[in-house]
C-alpha atoms as a PDB file:
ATOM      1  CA  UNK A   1     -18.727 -19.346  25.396  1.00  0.00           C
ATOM      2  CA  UNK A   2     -22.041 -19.376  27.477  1.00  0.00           C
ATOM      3  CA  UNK A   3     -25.132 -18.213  26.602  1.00  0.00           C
ATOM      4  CA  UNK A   4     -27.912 -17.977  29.002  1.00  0.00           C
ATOM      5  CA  UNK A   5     -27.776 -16.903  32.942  1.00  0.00           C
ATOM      6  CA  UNK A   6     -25.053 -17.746  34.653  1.00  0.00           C
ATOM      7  CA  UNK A   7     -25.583 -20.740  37.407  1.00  0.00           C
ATOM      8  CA  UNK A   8     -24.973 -19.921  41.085  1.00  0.00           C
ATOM      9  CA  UNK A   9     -21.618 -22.104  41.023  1.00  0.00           C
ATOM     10  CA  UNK A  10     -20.524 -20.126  38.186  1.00  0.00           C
ATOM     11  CA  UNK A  11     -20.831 -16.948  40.020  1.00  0.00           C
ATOM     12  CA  UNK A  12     -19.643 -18.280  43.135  1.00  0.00           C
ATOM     13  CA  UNK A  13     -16.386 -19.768  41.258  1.00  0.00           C
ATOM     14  CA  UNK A  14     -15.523 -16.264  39.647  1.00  0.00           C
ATOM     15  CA  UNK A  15     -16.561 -14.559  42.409  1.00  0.00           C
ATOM     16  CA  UNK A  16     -13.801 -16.348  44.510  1.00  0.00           C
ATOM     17  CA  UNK A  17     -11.215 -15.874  41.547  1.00  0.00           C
ATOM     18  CA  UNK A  18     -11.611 -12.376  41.761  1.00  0.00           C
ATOM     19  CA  UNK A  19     -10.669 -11.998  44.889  1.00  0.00           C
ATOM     20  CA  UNK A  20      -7.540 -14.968  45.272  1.00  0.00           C
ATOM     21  CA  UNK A  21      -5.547 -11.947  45.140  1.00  0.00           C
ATOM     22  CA  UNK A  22      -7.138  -9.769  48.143  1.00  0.00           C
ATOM     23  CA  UNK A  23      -5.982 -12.102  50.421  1.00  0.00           C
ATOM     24  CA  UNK A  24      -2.229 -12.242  49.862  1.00  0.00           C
ATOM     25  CA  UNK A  25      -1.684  -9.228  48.842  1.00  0.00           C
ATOM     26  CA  UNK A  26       0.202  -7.984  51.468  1.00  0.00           C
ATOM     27  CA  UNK A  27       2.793 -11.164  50.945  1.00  0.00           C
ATOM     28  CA  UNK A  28       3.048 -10.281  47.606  1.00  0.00           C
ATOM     29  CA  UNK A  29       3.813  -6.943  48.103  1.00  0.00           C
ATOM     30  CA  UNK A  30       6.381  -7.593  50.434  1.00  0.00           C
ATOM     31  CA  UNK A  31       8.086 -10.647  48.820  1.00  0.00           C
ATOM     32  CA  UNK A  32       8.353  -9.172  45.262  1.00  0.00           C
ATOM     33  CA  UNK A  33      11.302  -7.140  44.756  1.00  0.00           C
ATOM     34  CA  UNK A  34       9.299  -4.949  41.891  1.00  0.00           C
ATOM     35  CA  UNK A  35      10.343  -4.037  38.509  1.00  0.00           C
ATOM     36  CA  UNK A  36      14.233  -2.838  37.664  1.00  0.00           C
ATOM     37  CA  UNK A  37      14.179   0.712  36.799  1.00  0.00           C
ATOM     38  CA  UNK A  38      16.118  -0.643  33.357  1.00  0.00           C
ATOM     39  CA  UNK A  39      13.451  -2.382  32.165  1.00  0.00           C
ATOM     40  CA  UNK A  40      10.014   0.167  33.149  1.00  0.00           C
ATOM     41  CA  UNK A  41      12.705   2.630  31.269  1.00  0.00           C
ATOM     42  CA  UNK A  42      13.091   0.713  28.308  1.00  0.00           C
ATOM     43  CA  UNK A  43       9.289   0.077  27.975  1.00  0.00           C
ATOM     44  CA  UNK A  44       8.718   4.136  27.975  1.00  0.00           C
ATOM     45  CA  UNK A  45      11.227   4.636  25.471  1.00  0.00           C
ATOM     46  CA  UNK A  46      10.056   1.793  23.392  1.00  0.00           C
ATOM     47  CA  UNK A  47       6.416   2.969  23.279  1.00  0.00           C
ATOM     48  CA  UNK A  48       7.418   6.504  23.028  1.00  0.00           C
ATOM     49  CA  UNK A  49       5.918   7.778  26.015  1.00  0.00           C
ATOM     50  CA  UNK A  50       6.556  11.469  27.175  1.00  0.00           C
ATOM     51  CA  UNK A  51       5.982  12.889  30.427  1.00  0.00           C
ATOM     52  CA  UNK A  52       1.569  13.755  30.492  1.00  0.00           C
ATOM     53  CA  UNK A  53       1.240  11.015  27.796  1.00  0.00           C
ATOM     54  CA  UNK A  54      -1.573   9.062  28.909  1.00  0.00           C
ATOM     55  CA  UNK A  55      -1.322   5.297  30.289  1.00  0.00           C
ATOM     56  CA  UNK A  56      -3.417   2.966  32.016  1.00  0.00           C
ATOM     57  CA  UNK A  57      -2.202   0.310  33.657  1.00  0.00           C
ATOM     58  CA  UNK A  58      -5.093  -2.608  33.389  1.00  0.00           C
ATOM     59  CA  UNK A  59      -4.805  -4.825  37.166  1.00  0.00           C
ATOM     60  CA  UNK A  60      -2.315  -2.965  39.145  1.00  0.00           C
ATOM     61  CA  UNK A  61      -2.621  -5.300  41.562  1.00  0.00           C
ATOM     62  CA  UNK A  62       0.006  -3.811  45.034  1.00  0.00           C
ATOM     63  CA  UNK A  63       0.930  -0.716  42.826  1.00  0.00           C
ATOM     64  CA  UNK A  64       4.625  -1.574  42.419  1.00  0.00           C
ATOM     65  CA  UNK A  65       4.400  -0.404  38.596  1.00  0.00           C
ATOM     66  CA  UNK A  66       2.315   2.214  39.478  1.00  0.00           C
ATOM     67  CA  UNK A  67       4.679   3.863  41.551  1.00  0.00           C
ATOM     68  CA  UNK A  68       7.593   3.410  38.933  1.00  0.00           C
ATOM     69  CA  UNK A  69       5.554   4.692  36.434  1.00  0.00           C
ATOM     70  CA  UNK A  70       4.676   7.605  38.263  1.00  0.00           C
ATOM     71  CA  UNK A  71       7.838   9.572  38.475  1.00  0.00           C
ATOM     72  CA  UNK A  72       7.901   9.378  34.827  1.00  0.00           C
ATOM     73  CA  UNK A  73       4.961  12.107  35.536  1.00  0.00           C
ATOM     74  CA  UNK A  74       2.431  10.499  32.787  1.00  0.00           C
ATOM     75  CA  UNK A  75      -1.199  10.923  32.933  1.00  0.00           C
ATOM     76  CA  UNK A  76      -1.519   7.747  34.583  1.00  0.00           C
ATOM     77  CA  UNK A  77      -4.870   5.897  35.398  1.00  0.00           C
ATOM     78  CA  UNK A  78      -4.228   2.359  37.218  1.00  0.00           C
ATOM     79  CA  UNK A  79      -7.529  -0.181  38.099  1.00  0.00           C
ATOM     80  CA  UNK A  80      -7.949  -3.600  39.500  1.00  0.00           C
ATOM     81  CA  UNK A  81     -10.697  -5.091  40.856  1.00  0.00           C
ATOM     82  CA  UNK A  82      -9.355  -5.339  44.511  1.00  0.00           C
ATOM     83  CA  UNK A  83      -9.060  -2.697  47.275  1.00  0.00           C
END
């Protein structure tokens, strides 16, 4: 762990981590087939989630689970830090 400020190169090197992603985001999106239906179904049963139960779905990324998750009509809040 550090302590103290972080160093320029530091910020610069996370800085470019975060946003890897943002630029190939559209490839992903349409090379990844998503998530079976089977298996976002199992989850929901398996956590016992009823329609309005809330969820948040922690770096969302494209949305492909968002959109599954969706038409299971929870109260759904999905972030990532990308556009």
């Amino acid at each position: 762990m550090t302590t103290g400020p972080e160093s320029k190169r530091d910020r610069d090197k996370r800085h470019h981590h975060r946003t890897l992603f943002d630029a190939i985001a559209e490839r992903y999106e349409d090379s990844r087939p998503g998530y079976p239906s089977h298996v976002t179904d199992f989850v929901a049963t398996t956590a016992n989630l009823t329609p309005h139960a809330p969820v948040l779905e922690i770096g969302c990324g494209t949305g492909q689970l968002t959109e599954q998750l969706a038409v299971h009509k929870y109260s759904l809040t999905a972030i990532d830090i990308g556009p």
